[in-house]
C-alpha atoms as a PDB file:
ATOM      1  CA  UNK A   1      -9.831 -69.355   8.832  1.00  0.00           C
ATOM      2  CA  UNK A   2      -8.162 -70.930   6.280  1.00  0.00           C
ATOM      3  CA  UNK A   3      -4.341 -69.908   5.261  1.00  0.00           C
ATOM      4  CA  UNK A   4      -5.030 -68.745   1.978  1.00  0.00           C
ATOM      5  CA  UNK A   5      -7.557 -66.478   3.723  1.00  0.00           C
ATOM      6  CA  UNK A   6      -5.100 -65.612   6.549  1.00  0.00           C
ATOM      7  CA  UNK A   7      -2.788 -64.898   3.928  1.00  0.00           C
ATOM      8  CA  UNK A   8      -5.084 -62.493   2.071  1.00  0.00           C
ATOM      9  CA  UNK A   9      -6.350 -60.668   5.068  1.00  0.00           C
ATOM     10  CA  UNK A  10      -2.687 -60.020   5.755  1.00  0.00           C
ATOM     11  CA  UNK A  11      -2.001 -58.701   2.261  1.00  0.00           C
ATOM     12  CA  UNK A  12      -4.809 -56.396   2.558  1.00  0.00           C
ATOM     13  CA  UNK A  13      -3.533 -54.983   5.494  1.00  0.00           C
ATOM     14  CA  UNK A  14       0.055 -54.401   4.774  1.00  0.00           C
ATOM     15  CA  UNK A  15      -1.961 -52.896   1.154  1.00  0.00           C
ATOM     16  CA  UNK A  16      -3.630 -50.791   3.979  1.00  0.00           C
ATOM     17  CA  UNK A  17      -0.947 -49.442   5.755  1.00  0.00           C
ATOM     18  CA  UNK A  18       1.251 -48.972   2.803  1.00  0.00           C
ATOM     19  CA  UNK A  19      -1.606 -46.278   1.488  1.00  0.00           C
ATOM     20  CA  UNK A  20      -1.665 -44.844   4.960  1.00  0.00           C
ATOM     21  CA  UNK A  21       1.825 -44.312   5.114  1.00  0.00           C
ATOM     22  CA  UNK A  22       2.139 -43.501   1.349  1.00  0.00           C
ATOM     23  CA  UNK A  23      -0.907 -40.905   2.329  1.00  0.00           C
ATOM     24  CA  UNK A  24       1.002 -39.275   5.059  1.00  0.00           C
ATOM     25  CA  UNK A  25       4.221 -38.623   2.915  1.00  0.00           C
ATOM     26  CA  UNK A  26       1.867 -37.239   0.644  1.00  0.00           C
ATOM     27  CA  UNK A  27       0.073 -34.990   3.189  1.00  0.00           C
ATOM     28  CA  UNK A  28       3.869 -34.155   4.866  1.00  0.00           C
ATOM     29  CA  UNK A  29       4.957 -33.312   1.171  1.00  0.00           C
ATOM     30  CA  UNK A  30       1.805 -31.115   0.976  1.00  0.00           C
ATOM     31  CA  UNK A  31       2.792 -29.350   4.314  1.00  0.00           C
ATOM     32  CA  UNK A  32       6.112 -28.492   3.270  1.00  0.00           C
ATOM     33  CA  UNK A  33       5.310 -27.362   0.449  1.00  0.00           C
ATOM     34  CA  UNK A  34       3.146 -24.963   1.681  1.00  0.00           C
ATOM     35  CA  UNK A  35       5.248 -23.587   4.330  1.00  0.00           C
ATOM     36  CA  UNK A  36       8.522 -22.806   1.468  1.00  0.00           C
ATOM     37  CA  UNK A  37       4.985 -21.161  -0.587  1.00  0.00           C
ATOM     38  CA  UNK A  38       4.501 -19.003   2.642  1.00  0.00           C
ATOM     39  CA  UNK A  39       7.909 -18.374   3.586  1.00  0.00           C
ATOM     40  CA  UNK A  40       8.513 -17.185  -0.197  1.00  0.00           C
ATOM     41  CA  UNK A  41       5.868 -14.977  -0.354  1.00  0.00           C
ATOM     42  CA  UNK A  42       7.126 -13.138   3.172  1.00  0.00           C
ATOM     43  CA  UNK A  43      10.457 -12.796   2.146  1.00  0.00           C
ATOM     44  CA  UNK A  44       9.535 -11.163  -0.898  1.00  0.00           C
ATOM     45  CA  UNK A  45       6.269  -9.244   0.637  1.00  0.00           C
ATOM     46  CA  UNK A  46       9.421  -7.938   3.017  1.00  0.00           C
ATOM     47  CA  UNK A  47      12.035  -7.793  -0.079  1.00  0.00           C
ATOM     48  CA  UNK A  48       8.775  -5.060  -1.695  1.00  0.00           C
ATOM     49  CA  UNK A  49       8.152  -3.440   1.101  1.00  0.00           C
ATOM     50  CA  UNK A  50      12.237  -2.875   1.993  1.00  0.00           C
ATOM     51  CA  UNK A  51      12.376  -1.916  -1.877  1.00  0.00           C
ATOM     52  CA  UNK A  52       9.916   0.692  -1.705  1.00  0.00           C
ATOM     53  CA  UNK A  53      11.220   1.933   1.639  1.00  0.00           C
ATOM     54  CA  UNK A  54      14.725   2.007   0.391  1.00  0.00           C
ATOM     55  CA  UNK A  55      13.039   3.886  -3.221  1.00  0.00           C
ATOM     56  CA  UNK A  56      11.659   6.446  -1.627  1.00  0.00           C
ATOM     57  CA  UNK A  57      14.096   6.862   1.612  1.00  0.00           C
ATOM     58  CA  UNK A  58      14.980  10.888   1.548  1.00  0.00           C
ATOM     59  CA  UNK A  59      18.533  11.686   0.279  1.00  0.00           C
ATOM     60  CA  UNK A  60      21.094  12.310   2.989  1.00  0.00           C
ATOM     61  CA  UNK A  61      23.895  13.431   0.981  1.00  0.00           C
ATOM     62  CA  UNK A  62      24.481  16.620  -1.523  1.00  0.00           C
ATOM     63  CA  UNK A  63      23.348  16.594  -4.646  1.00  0.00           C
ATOM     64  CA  UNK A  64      23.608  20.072  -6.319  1.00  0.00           C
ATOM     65  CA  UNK A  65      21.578  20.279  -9.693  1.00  0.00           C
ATOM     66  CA  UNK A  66      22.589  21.175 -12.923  1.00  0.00           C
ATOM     67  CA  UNK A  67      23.323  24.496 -14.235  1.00  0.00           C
ATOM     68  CA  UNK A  68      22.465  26.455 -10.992  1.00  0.00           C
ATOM     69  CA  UNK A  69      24.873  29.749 -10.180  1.00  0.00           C
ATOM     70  CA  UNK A  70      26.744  29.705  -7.189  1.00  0.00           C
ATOM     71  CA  UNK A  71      24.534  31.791  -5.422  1.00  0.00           C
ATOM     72  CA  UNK A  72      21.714  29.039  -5.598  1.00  0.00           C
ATOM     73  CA  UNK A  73      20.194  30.979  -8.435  1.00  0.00           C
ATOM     74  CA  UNK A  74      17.856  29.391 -11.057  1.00  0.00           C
ATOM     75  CA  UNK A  75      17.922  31.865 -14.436  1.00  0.00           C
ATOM     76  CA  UNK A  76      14.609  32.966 -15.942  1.00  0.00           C
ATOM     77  CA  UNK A  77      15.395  35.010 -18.851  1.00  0.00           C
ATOM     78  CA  UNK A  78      13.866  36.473 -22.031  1.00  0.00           C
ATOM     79  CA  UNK A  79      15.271  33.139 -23.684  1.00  0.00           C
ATOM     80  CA  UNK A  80      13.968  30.598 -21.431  1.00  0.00           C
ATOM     81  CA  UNK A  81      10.517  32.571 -21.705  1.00  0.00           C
ATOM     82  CA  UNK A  82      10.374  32.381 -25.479  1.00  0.00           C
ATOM     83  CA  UNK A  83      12.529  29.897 -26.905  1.00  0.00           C
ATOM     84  CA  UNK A  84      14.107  32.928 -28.877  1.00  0.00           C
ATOM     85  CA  UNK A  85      17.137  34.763 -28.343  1.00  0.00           C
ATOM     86  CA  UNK A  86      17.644  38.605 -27.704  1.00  0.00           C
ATOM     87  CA  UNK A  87      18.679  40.590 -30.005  1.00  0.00           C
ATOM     88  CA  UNK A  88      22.498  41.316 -30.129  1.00  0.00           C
ATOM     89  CA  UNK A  89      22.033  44.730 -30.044  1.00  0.00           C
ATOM     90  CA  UNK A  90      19.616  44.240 -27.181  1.00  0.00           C
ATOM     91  CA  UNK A  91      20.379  46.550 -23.443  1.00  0.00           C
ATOM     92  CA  UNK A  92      21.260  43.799 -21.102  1.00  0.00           C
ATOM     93  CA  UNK A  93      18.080  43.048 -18.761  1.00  0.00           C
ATOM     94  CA  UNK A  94      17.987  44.148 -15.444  1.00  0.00           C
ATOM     95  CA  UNK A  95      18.846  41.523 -12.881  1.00  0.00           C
ATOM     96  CA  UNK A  96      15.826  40.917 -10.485  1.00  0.00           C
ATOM     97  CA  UNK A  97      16.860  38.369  -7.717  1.00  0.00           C
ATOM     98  CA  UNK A  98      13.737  36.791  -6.130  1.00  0.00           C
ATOM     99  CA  UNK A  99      13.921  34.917  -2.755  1.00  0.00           C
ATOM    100  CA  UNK A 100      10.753  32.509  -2.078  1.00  0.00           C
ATOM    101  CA  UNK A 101       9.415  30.018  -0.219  1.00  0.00           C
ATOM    102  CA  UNK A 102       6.061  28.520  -1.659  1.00  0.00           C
ATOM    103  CA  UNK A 103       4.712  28.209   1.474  1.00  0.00           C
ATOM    104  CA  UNK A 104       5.111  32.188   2.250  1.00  0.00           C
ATOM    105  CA  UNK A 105       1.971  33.779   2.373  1.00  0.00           C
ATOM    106  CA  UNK A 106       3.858  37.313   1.249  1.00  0.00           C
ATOM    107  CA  UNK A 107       5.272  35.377  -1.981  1.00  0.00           C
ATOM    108  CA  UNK A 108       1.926  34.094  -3.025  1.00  0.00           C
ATOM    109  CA  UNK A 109       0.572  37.742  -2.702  1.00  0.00           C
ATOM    110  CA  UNK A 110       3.462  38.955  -4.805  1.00  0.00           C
ATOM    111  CA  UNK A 111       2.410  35.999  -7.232  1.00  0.00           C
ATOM    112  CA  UNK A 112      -0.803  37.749  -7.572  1.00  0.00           C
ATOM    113  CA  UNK A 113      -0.163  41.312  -7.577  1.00  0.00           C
ATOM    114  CA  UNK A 114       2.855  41.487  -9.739  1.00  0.00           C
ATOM    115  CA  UNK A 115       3.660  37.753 -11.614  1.00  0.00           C
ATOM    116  CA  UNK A 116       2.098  38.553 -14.359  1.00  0.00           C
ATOM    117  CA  UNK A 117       3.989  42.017 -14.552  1.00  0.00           C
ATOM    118  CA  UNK A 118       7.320  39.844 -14.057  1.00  0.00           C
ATOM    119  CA  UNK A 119       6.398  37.902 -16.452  1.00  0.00           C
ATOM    120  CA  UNK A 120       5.637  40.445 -19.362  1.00  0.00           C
ATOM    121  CA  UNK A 121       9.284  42.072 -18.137  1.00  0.00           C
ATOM    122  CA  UNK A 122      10.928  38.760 -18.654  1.00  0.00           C
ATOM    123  CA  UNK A 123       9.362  38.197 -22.212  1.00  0.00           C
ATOM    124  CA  UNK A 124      10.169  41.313 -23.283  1.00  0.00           C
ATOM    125  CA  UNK A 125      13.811  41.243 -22.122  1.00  0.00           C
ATOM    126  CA  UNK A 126      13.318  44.398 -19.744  1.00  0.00           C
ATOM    127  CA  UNK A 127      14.522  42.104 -16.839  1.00  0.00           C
ATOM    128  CA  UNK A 128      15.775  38.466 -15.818  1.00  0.00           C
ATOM    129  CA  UNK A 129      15.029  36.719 -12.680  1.00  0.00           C
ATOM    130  CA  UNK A 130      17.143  34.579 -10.798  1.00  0.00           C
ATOM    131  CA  UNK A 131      14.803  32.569  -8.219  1.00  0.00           C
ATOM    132  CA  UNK A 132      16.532  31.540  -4.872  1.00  0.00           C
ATOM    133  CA  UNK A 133      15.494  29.177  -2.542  1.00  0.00           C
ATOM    134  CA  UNK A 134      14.456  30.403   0.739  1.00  0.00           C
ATOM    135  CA  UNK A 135      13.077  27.783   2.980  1.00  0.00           C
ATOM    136  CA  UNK A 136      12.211  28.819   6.085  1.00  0.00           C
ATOM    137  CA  UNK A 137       8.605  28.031   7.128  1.00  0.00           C
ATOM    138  CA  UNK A 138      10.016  24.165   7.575  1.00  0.00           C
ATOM    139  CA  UNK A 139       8.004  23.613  11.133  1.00  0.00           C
ATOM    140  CA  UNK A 140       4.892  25.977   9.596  1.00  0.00           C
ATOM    141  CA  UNK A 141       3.064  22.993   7.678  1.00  0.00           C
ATOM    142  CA  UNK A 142       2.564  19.440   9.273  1.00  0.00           C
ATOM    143  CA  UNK A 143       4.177  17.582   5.934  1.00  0.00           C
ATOM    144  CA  UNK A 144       7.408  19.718   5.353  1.00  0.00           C
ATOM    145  CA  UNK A 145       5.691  21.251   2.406  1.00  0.00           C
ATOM    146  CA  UNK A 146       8.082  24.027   2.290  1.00  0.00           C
ATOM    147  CA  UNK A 147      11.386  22.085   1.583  1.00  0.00           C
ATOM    148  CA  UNK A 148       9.487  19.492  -0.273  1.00  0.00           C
ATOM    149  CA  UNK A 149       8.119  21.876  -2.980  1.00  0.00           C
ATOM    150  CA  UNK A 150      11.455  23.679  -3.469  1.00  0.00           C
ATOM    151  CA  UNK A 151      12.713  20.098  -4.031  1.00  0.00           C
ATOM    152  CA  UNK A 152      10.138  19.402  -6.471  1.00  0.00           C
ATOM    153  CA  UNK A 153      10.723  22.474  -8.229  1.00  0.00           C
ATOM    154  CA  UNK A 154      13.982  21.738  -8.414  1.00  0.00           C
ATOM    155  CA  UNK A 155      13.749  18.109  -9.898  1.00  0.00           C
ATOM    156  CA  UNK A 156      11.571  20.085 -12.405  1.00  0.00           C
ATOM    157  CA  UNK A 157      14.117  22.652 -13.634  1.00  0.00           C
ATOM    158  CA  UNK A 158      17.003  19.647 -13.380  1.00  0.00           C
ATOM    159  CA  UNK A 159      14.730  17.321 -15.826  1.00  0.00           C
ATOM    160  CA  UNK A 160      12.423  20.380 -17.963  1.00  0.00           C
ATOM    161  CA  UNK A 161      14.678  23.928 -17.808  1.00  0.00           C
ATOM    162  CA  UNK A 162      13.847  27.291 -16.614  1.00  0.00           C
ATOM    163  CA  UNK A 163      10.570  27.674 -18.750  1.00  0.00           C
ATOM    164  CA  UNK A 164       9.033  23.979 -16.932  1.00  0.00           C
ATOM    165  CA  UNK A 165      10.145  25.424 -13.279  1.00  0.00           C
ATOM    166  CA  UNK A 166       8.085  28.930 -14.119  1.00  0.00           C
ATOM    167  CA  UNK A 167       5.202  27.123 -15.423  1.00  0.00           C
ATOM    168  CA  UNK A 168       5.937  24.663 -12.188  1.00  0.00           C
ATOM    169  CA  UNK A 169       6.005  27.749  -9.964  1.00  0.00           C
ATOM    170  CA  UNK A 170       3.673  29.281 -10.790  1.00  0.00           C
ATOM    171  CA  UNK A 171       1.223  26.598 -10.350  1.00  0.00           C
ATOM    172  CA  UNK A 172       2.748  26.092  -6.955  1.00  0.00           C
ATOM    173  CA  UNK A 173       1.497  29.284  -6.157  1.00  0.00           C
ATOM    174  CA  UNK A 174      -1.895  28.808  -7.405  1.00  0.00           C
ATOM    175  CA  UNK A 175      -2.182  25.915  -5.197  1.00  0.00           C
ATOM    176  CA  UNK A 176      -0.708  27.185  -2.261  1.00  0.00           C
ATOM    177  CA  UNK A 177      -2.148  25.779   1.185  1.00  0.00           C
ATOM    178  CA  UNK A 178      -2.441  27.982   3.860  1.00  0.00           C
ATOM    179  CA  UNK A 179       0.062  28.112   6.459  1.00  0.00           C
ATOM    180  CA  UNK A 180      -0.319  25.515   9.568  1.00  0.00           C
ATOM    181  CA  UNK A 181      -2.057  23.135   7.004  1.00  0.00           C
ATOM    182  CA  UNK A 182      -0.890  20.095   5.132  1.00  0.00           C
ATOM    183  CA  UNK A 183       0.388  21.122   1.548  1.00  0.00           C
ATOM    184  CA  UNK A 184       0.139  18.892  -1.159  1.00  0.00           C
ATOM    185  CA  UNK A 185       1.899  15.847  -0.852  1.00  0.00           C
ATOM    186  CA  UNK A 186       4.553  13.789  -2.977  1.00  0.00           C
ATOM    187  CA  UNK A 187       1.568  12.791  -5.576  1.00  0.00           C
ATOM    188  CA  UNK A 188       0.052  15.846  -6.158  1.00  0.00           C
ATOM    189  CA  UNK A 189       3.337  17.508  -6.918  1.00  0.00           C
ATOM    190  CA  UNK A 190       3.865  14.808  -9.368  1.00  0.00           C
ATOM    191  CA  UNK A 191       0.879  15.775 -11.222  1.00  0.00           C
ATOM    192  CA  UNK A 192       2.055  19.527 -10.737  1.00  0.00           C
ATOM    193  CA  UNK A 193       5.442  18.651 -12.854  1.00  0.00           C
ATOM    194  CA  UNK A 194       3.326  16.482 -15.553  1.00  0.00           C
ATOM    195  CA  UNK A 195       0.996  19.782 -15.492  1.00  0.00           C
ATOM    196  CA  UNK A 196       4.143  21.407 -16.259  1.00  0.00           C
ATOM    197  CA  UNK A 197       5.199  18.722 -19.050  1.00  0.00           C
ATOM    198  CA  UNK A 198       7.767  17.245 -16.910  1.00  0.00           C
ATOM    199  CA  UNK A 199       7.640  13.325 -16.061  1.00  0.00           C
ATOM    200  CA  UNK A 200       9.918  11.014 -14.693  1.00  0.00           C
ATOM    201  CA  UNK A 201      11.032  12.706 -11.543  1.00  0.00           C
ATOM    202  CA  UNK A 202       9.103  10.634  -9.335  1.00  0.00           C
ATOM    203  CA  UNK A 203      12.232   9.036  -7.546  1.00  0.00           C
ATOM    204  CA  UNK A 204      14.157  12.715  -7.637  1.00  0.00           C
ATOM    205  CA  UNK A 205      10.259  14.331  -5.219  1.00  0.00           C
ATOM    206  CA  UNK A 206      10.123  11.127  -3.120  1.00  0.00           C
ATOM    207  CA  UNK A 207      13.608  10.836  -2.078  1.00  0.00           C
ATOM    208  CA  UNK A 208      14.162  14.850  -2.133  1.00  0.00           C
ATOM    209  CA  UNK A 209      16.924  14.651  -3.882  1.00  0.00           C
ATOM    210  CA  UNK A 210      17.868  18.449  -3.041  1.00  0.00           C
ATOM    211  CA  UNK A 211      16.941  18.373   0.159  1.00  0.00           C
ATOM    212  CA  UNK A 212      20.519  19.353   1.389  1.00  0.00           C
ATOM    213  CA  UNK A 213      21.195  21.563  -1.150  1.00  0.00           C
ATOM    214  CA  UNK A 214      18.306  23.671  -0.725  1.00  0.00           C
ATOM    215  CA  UNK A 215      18.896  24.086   3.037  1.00  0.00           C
ATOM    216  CA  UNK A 216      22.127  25.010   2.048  1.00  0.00           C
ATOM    217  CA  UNK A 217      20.723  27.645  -0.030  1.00  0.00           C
ATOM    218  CA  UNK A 218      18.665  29.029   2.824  1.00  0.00           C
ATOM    219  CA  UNK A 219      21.608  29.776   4.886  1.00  0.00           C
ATOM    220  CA  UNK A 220      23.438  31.209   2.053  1.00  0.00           C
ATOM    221  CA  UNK A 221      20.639  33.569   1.909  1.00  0.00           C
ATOM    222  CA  UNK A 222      21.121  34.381   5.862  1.00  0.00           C
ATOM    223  CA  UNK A 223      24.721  35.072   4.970  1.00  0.00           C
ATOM    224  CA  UNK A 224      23.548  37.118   2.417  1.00  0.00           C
ATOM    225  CA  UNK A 225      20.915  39.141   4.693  1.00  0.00           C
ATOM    226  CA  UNK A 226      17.685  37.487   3.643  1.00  0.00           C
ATOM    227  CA  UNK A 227      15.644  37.209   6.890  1.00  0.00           C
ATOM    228  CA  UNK A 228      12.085  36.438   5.099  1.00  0.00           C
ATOM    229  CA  UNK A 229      10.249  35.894   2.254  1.00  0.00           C
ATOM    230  CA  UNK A 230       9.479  37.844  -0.269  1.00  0.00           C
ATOM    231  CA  UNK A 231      12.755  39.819  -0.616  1.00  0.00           C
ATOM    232  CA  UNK A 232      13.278  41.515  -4.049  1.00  0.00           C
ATOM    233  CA  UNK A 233      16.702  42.488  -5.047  1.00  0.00           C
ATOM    234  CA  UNK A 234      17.170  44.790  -7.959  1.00  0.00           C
ATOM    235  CA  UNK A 235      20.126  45.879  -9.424  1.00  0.00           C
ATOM    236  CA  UNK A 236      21.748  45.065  -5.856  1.00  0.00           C
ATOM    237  CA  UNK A 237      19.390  46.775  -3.586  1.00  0.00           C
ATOM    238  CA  UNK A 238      16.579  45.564  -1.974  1.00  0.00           C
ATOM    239  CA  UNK A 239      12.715  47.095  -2.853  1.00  0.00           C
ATOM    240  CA  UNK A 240       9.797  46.952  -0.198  1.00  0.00           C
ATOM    241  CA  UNK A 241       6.921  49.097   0.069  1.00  0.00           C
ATOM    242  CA  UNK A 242       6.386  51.584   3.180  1.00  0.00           C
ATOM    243  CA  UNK A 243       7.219  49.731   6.355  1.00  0.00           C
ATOM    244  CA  UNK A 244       9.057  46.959   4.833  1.00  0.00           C
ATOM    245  CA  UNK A 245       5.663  45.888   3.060  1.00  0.00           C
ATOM    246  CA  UNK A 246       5.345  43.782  -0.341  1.00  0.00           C
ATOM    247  CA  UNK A 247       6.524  46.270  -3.224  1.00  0.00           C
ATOM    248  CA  UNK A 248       3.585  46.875  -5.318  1.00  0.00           C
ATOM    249  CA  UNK A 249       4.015  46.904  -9.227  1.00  0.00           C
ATOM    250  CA  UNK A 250       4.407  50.144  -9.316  1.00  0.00           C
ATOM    251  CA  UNK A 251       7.618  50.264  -6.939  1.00  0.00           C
ATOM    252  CA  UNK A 252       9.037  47.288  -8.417  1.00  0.00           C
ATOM    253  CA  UNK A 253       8.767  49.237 -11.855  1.00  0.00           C
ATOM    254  CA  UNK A 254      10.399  52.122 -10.718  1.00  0.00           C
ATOM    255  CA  UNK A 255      12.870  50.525  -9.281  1.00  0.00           C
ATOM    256  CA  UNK A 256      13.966  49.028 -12.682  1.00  0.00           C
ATOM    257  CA  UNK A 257      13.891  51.824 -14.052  1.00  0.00           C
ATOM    258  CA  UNK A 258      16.118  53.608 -11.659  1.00  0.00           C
ATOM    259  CA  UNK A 259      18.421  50.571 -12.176  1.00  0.00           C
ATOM    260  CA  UNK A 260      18.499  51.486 -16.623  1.00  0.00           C
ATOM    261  CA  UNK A 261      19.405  54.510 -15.653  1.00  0.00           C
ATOM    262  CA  UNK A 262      22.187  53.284 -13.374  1.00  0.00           C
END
């Protein structure tokens, strides 16, 4: 072989394994790049997933809402009913203090034996009701239904007023699961609220933003010699039927009228 032709044969090969190396810094390039791709898309697959967590991660501090008394009461009066005010010369309404728990199967019968009465005596400015928070049948569901909906009915009087948490409650109650069972979850009492014309409080029924406020309420209500649900106070004094049964509407008028009469 000549020299020119060694010489060319040589070039071709250094040509050769310049490619080959230029090929593998190439490929290693490649590589790399594909492992900061993957390691990018982990840390912010785990940055979403912490976010989420951490966005719906129940409150552990107290957060008391807006415009509550100091007896956990939310008002539902003649105004809240129908946007209008009563009349100055108007008797003051009777004061009905309701304690609940939406997962009480006593409170839903009340709801449908005597809400619409309520109602009607609320309209008309014949009474007021001031709804407490009574949740006790924690352990009786298998998704904490019981706190969670007096949460969510909270967040919906907080955002909407007094006329959204009726409307709220009483769809509660024409929803209400059966004892023992799941109730509806987080979602479903989303679409309750926008059923109620109240959005945005997503955040405020995932993270339970009453949570501690509303079991604070319950043992307020202990103190105050609530031991179940439904317990009516009028004018002061509680109203049952015989035998510590659920006051019909009949009782539960009579009683306010013994109260007008003082």
């Amino acid at each position: 072989m000549s020299n020119e032709r060694q010489q060319r044969a040589a070039r071709a090969e250094q040509m050769r394994k310049e490619r080959e190396k230029a090929d593998r810094k190439q490929r290693n390039l490649i590589s790399v790049g594909i492992v900061v791709v993957v390691i990018a898309l982990i840390a912010v697959g785990g940055w979403g997933i912490k976010s989420a967590s951490d966005a719906n991660k129940v409150e552990t501090k107290l957060t008391t809402p807006d415009n509550v008394n100091k007896d956990y009461g939310i008002i539902y009066d003649q105004e809240a009913a129908t946007g209008t005010a009563p009349a100055a010369d108007a008797a003051e309404p009777v004061k009905v203090v309701l304690y609940e728990d939406f997962l009480c199967p006593g409170c839903g019968a009340l709801e449908q034996t005597s809400g619409a009465f309520l109602s009607s005596a609320v309209e008309s400015g014949e009474i007021e009701i001031e709804y407490r928070p009574y949740s006790f049948l924690l352990t009786q569901s298998t998704n904490e239904y019981s706190q969670r909906a007096w949460n969510a009915a909270t967040c919906v009087y907080t955002e909407g007023g007094a006329k959204a948490f009726k409307e709220f409650h009483d769809i509660l109650f024409a929803n209400q699961p059966e004892e023992g069972s799941a109730g509806p979850e987080d979602p479903e009492l989303i679409d309750f609220a926008e059923q109620a014309g109240v959005t945005g409080i997503d955040s405020c029924i995932n993270k339970q933003t009453y949570k501690r406020w509303i079991e604070d309420a319950k043992d307020h209500g202990v103190d105050d010699g609530v031991s179940g649900t439904p317990t009516i106070r009028i004018d002061g004094k509680d109203v049952s039927g015989p035998n510590q049964t659920i006051a019909t509407t009949e009782i539960i008028q009579a009683a306010i009228d013994a109260a007008k009469k003082g």
